[in-house]
C-alpha atoms as a PDB file:
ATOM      1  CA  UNK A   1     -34.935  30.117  21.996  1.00  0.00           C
ATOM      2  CA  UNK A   2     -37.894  28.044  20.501  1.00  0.00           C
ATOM      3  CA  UNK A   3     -37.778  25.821  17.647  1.00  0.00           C
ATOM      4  CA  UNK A   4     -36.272  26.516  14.813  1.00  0.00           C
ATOM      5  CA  UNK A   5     -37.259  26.139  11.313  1.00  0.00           C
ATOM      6  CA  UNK A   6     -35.483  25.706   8.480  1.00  0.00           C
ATOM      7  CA  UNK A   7     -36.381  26.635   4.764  1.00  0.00           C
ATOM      8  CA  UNK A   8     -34.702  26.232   1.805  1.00  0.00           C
ATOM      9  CA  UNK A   9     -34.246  27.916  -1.008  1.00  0.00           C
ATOM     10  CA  UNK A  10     -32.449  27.988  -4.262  1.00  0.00           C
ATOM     11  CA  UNK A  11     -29.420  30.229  -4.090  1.00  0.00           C
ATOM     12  CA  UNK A  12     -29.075  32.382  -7.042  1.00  0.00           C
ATOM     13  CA  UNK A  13     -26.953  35.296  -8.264  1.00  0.00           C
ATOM     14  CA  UNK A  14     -28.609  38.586  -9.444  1.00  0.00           C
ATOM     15  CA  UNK A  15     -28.886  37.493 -13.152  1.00  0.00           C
ATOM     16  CA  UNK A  16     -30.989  34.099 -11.738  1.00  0.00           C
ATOM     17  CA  UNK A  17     -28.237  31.664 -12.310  1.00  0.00           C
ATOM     18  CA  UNK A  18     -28.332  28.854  -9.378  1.00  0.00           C
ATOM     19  CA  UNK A  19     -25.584  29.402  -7.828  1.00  0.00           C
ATOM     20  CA  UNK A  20     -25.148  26.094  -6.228  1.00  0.00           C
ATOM     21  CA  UNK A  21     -25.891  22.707  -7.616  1.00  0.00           C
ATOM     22  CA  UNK A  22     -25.139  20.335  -4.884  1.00  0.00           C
ATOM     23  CA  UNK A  23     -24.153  20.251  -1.191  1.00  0.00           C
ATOM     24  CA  UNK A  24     -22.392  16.771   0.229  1.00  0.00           C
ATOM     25  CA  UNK A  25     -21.972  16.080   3.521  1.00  0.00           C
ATOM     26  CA  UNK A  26     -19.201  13.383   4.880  1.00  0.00           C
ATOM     27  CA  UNK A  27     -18.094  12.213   7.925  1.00  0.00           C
ATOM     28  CA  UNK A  28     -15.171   9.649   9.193  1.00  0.00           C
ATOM     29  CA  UNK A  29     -16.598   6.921  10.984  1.00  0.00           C
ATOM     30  CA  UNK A  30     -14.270   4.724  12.899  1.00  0.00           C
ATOM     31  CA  UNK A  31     -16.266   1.277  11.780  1.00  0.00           C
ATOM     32  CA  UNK A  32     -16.584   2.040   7.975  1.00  0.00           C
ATOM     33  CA  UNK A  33     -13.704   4.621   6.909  1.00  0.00           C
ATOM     34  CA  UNK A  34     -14.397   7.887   5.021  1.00  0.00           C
ATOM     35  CA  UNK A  35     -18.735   8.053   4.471  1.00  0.00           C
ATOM     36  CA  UNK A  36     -20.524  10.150   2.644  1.00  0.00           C
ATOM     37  CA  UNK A  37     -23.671  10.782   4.591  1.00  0.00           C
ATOM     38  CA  UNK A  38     -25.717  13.331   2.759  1.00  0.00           C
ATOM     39  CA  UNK A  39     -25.938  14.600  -0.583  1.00  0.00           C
ATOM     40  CA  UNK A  40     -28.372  17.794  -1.585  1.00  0.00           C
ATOM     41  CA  UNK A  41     -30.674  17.733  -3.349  1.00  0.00           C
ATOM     42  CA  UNK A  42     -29.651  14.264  -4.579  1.00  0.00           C
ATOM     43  CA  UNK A  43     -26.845  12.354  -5.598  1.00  0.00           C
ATOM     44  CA  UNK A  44     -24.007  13.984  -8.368  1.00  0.00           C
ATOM     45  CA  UNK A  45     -24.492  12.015 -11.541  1.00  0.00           C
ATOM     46  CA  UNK A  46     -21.483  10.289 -12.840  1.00  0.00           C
ATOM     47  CA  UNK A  47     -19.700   9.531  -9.590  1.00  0.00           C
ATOM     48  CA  UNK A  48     -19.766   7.268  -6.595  1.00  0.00           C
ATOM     49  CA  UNK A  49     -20.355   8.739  -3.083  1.00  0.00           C
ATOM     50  CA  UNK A  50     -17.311   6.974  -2.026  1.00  0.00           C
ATOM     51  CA  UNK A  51     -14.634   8.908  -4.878  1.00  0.00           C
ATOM     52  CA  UNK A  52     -16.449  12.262  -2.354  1.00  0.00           C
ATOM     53  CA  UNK A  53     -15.193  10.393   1.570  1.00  0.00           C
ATOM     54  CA  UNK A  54     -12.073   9.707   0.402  1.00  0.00           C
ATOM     55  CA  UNK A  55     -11.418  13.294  -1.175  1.00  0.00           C
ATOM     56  CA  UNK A  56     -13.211  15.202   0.985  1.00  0.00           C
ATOM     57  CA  UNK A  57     -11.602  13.592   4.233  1.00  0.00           C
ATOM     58  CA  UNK A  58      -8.290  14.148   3.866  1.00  0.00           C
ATOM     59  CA  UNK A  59      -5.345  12.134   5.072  1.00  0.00           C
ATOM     60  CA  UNK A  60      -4.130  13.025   8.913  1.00  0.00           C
ATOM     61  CA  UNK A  61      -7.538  15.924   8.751  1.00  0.00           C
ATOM     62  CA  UNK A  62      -8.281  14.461  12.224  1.00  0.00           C
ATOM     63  CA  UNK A  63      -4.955  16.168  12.901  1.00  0.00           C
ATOM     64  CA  UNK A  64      -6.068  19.579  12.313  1.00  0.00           C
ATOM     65  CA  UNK A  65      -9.163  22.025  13.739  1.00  0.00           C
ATOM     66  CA  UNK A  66      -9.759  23.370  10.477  1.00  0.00           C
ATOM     67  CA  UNK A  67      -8.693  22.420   6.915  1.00  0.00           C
ATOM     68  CA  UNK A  68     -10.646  22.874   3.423  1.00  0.00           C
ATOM     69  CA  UNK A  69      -9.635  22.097   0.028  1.00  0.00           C
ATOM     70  CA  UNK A  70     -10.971  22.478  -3.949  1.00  0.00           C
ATOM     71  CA  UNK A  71     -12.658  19.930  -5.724  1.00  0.00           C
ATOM     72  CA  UNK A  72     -13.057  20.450  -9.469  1.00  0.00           C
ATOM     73  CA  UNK A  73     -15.329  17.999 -11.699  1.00  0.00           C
ATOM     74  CA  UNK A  74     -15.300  17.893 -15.253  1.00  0.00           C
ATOM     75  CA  UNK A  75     -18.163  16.342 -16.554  1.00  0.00           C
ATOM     76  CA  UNK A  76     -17.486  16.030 -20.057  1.00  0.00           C
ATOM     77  CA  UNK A  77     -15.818  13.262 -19.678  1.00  0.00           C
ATOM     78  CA  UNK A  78     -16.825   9.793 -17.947  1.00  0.00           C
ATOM     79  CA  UNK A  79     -15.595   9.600 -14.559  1.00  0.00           C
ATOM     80  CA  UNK A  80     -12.186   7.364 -14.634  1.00  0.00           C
ATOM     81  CA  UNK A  81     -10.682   6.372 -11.054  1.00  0.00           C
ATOM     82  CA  UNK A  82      -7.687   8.450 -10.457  1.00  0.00           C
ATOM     83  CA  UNK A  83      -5.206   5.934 -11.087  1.00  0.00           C
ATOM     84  CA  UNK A  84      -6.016   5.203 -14.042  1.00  0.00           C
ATOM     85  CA  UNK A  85      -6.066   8.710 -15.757  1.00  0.00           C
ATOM     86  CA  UNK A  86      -2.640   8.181 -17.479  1.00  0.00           C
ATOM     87  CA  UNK A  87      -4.359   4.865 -19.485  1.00  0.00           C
ATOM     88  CA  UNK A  88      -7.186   7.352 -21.182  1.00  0.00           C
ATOM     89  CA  UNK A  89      -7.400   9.509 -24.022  1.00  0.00           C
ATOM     90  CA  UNK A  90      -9.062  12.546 -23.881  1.00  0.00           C
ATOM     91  CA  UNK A  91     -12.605  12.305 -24.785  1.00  0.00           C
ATOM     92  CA  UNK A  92     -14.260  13.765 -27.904  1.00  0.00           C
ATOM     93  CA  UNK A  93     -17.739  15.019 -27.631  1.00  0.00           C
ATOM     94  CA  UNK A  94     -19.920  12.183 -29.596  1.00  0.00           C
ATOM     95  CA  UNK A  95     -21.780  13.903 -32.631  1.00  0.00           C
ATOM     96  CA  UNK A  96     -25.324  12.713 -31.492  1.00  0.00           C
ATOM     97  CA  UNK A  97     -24.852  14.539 -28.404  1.00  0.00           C
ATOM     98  CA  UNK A  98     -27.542  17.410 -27.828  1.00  0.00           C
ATOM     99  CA  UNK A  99     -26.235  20.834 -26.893  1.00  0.00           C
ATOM    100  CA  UNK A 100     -29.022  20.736 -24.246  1.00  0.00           C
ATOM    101  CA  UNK A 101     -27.451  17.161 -22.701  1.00  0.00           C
ATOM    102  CA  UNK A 102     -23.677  18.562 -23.210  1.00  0.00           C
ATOM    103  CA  UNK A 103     -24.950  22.145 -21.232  1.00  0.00           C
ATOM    104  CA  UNK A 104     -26.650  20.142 -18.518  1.00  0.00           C
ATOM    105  CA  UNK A 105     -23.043  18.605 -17.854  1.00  0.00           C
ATOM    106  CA  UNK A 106     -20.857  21.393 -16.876  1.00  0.00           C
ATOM    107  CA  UNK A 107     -17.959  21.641 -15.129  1.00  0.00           C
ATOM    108  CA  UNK A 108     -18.515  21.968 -11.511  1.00  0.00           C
ATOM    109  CA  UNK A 109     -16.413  23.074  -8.894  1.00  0.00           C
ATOM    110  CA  UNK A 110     -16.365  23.299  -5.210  1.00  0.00           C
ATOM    111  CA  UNK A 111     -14.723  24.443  -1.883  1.00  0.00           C
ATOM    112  CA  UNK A 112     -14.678  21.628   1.059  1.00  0.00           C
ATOM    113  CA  UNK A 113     -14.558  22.647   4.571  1.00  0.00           C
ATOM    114  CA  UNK A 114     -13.452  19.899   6.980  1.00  0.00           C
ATOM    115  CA  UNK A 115     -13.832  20.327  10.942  1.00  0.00           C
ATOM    116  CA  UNK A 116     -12.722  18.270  13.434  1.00  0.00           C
ATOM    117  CA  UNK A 117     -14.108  18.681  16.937  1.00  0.00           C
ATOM    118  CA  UNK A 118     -11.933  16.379  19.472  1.00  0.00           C
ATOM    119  CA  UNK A 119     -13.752  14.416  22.141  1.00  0.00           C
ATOM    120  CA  UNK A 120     -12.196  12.013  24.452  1.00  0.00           C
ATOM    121  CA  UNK A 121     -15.765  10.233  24.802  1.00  0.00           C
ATOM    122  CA  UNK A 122     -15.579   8.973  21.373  1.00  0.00           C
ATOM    123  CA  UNK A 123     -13.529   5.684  19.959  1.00  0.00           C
ATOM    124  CA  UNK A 124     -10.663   7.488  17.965  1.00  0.00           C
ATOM    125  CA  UNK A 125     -10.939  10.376  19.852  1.00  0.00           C
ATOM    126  CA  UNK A 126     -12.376  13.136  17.418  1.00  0.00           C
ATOM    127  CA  UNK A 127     -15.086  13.642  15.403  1.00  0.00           C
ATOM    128  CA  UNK A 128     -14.122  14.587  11.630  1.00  0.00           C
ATOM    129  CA  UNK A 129     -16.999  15.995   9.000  1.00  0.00           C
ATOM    130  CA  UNK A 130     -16.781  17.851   5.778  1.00  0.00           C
ATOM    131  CA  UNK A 131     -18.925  19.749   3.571  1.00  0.00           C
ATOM    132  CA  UNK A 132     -18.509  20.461   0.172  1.00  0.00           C
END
């Protein structure tokens, strides 16, 4: 009881590596679709918050208590929309590029946990939020 504080802090492993880069929070809202609503410590370079709703919020996830899936991000490349993948060649690394710029572009990965609480007082009857 009392207020609580809350601190944070970089999470890193025992050899001092951050061990995470980014936290993104999204939510379904019945007005505006799948919404990203918070992104930590500040937006992921390279992609738009709405590519994150739509594959963090699963189809029919209001259906289900509990659900999570992977997302994987390979930032070598530039970000193409999903249907369009087939249309692109892979893409070589550009000889003026710095080892320091190519190393601050690494592949990222991530788990998503998505939790739906229901609630009859609300319009479409649950409320739906992931975070990844």
């Amino acid at each position: 009881s009392g207020n609580m504080t809350w601190h944070t802090k970089l999470l890193r492993s025992d050899n001092k590596k951050q061990l995470v880069d980014y936290v993104v929070l999204a939510e379904f809202d019945i007005d505006t679709g799948s919404t990203v609503r918070h992104q930590y410590p500040n937006n992921i370079p390279d992609y738009k918050a709405d590519w994150f709703a739509e594959f963090m919020l699963p189809e029919g996830a209001h259906n289900r208590d509990l659900d999570f899936n992977y997302i994987f991000l390979n930032r070598d490349a530039p970000h193409v929309d999903q249907h369009l993948w087939s249309k692109f060649e892979k893409y070589a690394q550009k000889p003026d590029d710095t080892l320091e710029e190519s190393e601050s572009k690494t592949f990222l990965y991530g788990i998503n946990l998505v939790k739906t609480r229901h609630d009859s007082s609300v319009r479409r009857g649950a409320i739906v939020k992931a975070m990844c």
